[in-house]
C-alpha atoms as a PDB file:
ATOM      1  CA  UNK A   1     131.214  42.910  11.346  1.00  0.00           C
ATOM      2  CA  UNK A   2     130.184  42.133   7.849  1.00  0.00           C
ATOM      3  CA  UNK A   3     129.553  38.254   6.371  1.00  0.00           C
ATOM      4  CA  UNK A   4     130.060  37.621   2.896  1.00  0.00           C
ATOM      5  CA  UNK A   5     129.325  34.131   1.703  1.00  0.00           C
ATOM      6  CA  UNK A   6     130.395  31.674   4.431  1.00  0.00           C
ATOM      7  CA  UNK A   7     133.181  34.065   5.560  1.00  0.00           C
ATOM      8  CA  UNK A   8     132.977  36.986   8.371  1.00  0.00           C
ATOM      9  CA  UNK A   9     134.923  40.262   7.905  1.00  0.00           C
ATOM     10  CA  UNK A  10     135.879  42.792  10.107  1.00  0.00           C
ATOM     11  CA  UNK A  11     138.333  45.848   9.659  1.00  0.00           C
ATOM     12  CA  UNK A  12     140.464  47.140  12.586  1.00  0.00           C
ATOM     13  CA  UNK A  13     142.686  50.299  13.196  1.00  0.00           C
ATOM     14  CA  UNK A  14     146.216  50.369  13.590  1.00  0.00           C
ATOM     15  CA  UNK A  15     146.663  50.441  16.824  1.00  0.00           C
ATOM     16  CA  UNK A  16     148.115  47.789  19.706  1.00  0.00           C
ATOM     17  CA  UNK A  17     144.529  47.455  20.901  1.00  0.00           C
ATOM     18  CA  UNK A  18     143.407  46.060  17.378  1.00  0.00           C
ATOM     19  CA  UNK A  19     144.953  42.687  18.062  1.00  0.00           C
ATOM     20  CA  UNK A  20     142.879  41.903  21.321  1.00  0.00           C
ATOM     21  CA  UNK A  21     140.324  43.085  19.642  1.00  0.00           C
ATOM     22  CA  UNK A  22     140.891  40.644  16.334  1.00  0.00           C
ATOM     23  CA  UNK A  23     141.634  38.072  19.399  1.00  0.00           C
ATOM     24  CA  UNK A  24     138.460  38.401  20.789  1.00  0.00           C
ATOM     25  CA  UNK A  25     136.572  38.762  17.652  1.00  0.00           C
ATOM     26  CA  UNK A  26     137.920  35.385  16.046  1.00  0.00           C
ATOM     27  CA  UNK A  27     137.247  33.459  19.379  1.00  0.00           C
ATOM     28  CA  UNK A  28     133.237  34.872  19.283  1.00  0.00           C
ATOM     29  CA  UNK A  29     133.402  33.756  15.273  1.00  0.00           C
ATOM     30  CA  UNK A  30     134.870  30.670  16.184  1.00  0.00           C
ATOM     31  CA  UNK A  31     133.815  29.646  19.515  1.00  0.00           C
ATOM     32  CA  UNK A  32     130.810  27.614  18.535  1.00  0.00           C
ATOM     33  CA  UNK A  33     132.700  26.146  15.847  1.00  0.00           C
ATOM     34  CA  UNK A  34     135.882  24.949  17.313  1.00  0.00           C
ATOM     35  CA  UNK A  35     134.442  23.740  20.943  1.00  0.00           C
ATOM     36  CA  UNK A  36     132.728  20.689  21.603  1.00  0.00           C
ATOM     37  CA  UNK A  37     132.958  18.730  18.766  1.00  0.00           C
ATOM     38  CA  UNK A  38     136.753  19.056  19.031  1.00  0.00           C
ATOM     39  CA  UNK A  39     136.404  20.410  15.021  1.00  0.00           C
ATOM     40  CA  UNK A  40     139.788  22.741  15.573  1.00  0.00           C
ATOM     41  CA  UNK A  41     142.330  24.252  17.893  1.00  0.00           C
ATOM     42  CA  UNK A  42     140.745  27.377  19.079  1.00  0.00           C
ATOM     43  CA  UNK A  43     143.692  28.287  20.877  1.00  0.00           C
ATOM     44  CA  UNK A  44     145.809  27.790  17.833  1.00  0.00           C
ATOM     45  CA  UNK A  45     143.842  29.472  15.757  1.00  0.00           C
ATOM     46  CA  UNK A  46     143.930  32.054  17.805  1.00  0.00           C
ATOM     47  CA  UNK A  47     147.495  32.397  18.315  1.00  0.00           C
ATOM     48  CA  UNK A  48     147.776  32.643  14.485  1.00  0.00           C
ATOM     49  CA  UNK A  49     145.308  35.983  14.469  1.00  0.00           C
ATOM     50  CA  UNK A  50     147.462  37.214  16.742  1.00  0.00           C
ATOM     51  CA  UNK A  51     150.295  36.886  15.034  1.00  0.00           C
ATOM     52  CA  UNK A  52     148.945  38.156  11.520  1.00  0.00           C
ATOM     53  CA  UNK A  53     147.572  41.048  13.377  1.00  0.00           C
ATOM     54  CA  UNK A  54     150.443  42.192  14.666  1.00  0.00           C
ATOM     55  CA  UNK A  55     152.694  41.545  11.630  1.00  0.00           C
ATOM     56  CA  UNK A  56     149.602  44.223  10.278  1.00  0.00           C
ATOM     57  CA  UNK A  57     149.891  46.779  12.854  1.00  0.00           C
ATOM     58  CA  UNK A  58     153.573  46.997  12.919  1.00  0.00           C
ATOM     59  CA  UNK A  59     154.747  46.372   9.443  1.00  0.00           C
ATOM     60  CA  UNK A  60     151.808  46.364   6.905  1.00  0.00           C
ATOM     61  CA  UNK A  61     148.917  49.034   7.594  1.00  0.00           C
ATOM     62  CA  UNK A  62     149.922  52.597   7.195  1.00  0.00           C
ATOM     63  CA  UNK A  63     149.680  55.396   9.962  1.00  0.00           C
ATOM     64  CA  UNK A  64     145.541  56.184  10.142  1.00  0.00           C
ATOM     65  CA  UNK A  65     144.630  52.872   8.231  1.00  0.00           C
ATOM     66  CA  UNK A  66     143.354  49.948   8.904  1.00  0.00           C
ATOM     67  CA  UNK A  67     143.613  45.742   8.167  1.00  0.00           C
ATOM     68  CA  UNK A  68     140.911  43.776   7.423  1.00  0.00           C
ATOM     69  CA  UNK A  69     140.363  40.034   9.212  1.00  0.00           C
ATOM     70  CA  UNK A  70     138.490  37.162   7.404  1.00  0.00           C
ATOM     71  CA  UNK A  71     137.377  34.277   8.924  1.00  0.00           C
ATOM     72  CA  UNK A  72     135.688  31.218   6.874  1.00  0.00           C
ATOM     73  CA  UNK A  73     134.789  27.806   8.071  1.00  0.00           C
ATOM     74  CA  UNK A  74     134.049  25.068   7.081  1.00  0.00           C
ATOM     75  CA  UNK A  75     133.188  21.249   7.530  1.00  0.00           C
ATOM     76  CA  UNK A  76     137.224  20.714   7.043  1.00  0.00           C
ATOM     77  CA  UNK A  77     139.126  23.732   7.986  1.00  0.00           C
ATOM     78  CA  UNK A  78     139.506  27.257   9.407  1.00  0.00           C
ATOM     79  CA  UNK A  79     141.221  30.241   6.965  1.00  0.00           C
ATOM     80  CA  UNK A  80     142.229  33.212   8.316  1.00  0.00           C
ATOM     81  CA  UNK A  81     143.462  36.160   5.879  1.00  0.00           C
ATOM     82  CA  UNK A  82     144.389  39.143   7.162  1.00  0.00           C
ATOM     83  CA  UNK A  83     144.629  41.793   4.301  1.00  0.00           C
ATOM     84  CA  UNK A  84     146.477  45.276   4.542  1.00  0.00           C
ATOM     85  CA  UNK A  85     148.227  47.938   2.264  1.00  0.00           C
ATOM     86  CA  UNK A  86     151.364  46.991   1.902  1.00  0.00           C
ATOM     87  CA  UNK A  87     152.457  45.120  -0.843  1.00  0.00           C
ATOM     88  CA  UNK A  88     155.707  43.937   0.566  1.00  0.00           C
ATOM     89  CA  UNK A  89     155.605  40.146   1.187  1.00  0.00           C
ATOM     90  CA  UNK A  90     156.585  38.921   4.645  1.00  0.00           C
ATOM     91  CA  UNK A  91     159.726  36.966   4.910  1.00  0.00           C
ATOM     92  CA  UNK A  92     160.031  33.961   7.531  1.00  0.00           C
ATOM     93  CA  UNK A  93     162.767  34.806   9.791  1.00  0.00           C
ATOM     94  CA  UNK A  94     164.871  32.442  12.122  1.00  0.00           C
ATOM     95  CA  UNK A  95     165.823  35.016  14.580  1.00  0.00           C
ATOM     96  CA  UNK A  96     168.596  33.930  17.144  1.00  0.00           C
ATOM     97  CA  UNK A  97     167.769  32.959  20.922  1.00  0.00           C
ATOM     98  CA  UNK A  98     168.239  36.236  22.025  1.00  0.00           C
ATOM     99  CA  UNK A  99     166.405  38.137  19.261  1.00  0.00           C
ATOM    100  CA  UNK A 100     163.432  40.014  20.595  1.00  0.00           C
ATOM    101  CA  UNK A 101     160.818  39.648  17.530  1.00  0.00           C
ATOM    102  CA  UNK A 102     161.307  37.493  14.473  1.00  0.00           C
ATOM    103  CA  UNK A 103     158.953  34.743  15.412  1.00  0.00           C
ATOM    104  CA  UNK A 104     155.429  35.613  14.159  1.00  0.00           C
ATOM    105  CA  UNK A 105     155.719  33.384  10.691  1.00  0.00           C
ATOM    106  CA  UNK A 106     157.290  30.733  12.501  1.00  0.00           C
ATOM    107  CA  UNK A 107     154.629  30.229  15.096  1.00  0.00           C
ATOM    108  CA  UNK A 108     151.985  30.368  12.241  1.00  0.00           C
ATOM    109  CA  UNK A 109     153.830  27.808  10.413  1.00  0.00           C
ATOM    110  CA  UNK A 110     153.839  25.626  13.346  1.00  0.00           C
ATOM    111  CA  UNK A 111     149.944  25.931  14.064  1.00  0.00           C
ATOM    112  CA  UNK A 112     148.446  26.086  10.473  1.00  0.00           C
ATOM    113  CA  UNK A 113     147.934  23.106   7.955  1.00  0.00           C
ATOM    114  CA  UNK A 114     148.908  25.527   5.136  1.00  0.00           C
ATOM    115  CA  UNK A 115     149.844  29.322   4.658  1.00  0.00           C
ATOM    116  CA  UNK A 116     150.702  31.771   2.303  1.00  0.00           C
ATOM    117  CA  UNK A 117     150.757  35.222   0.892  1.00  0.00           C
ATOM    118  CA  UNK A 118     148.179  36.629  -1.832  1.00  0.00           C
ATOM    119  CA  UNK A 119     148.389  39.924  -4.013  1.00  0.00           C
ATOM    120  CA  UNK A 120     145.323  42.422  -3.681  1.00  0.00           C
ATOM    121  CA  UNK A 121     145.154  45.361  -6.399  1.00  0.00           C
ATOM    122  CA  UNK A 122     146.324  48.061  -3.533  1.00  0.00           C
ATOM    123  CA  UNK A 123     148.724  45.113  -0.679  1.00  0.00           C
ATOM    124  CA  UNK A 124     148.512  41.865   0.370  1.00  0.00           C
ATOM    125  CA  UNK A 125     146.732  39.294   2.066  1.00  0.00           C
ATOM    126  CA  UNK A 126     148.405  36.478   4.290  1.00  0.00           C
ATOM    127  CA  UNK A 127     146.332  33.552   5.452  1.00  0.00           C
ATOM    128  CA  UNK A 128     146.927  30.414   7.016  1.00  0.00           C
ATOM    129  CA  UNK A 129     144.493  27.269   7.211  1.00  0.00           C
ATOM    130  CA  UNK A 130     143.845  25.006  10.041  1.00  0.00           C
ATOM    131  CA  UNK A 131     142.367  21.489   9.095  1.00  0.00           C
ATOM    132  CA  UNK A 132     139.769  20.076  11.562  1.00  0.00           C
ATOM    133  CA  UNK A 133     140.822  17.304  13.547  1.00  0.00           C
ATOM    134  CA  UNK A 134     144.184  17.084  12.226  1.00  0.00           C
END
């Protein structure tokens, strides 16, 4: 775990086991922050690391790489980027009922305040932000 300015970084493998492990590593970044004071969602939150990890590990980190989660907070909202190599952009999908997958971007979208994509020299980055108290 690394902190740079008011944000916390970690890098995982790509591997199934990397998003409990993002999971559980957001909730111990977060837990002080989002309980109590009723400041954020910690479950949604975490829902949305979920998510972004596993878009990582099955579409965006190459075999024996690895995707790096940030975490910053502050007195009005939660980000959460979650950078690998691959420069293709993720698409929102509207799978049908019976589709299997498809519904990572949606459920973000439906949990965060704002989201997006960003450009890195060597992939991408895609974050969402959760407002406190919204």
């Amino acid at each position: 775990m690394r902190s740079s300015g008011g944000a916390v970084l970690m890098r995982f493998a790509r591997s199934s086991a990397s998003v409990p492990s993002a999971r559980a590593f957001a909730r111990g970044v977060l837990r002080e922050v989002c309980s109590g004071s009723g400041a954020c969602d910690l479950d949604d939150v975490l829902l949305g690391v979920s998510e972004l990890a596993t878009n990582a590990v099955r579409h965006g980190v190459p075999v024996g790489g690895a995707f790096l989660l940030k975490i910053e907070f502050s007195g009005e909202r939660v980000r959460v980027e979650c950078h690998d190599a691959n420069r293709r952009r993720p698409r929102l999908r509207h799978p049908a009922d019976d589709d299997q997958g498809g519904r990572g971007l949606l459920l973000v979208e439906a949990i965060a305040s704002r989201w997006g994509v960003g450009e890195r020299p060597f992939g991408k980055f895609v974050w969402f932000e959760v407002d406190h108290n919204r």
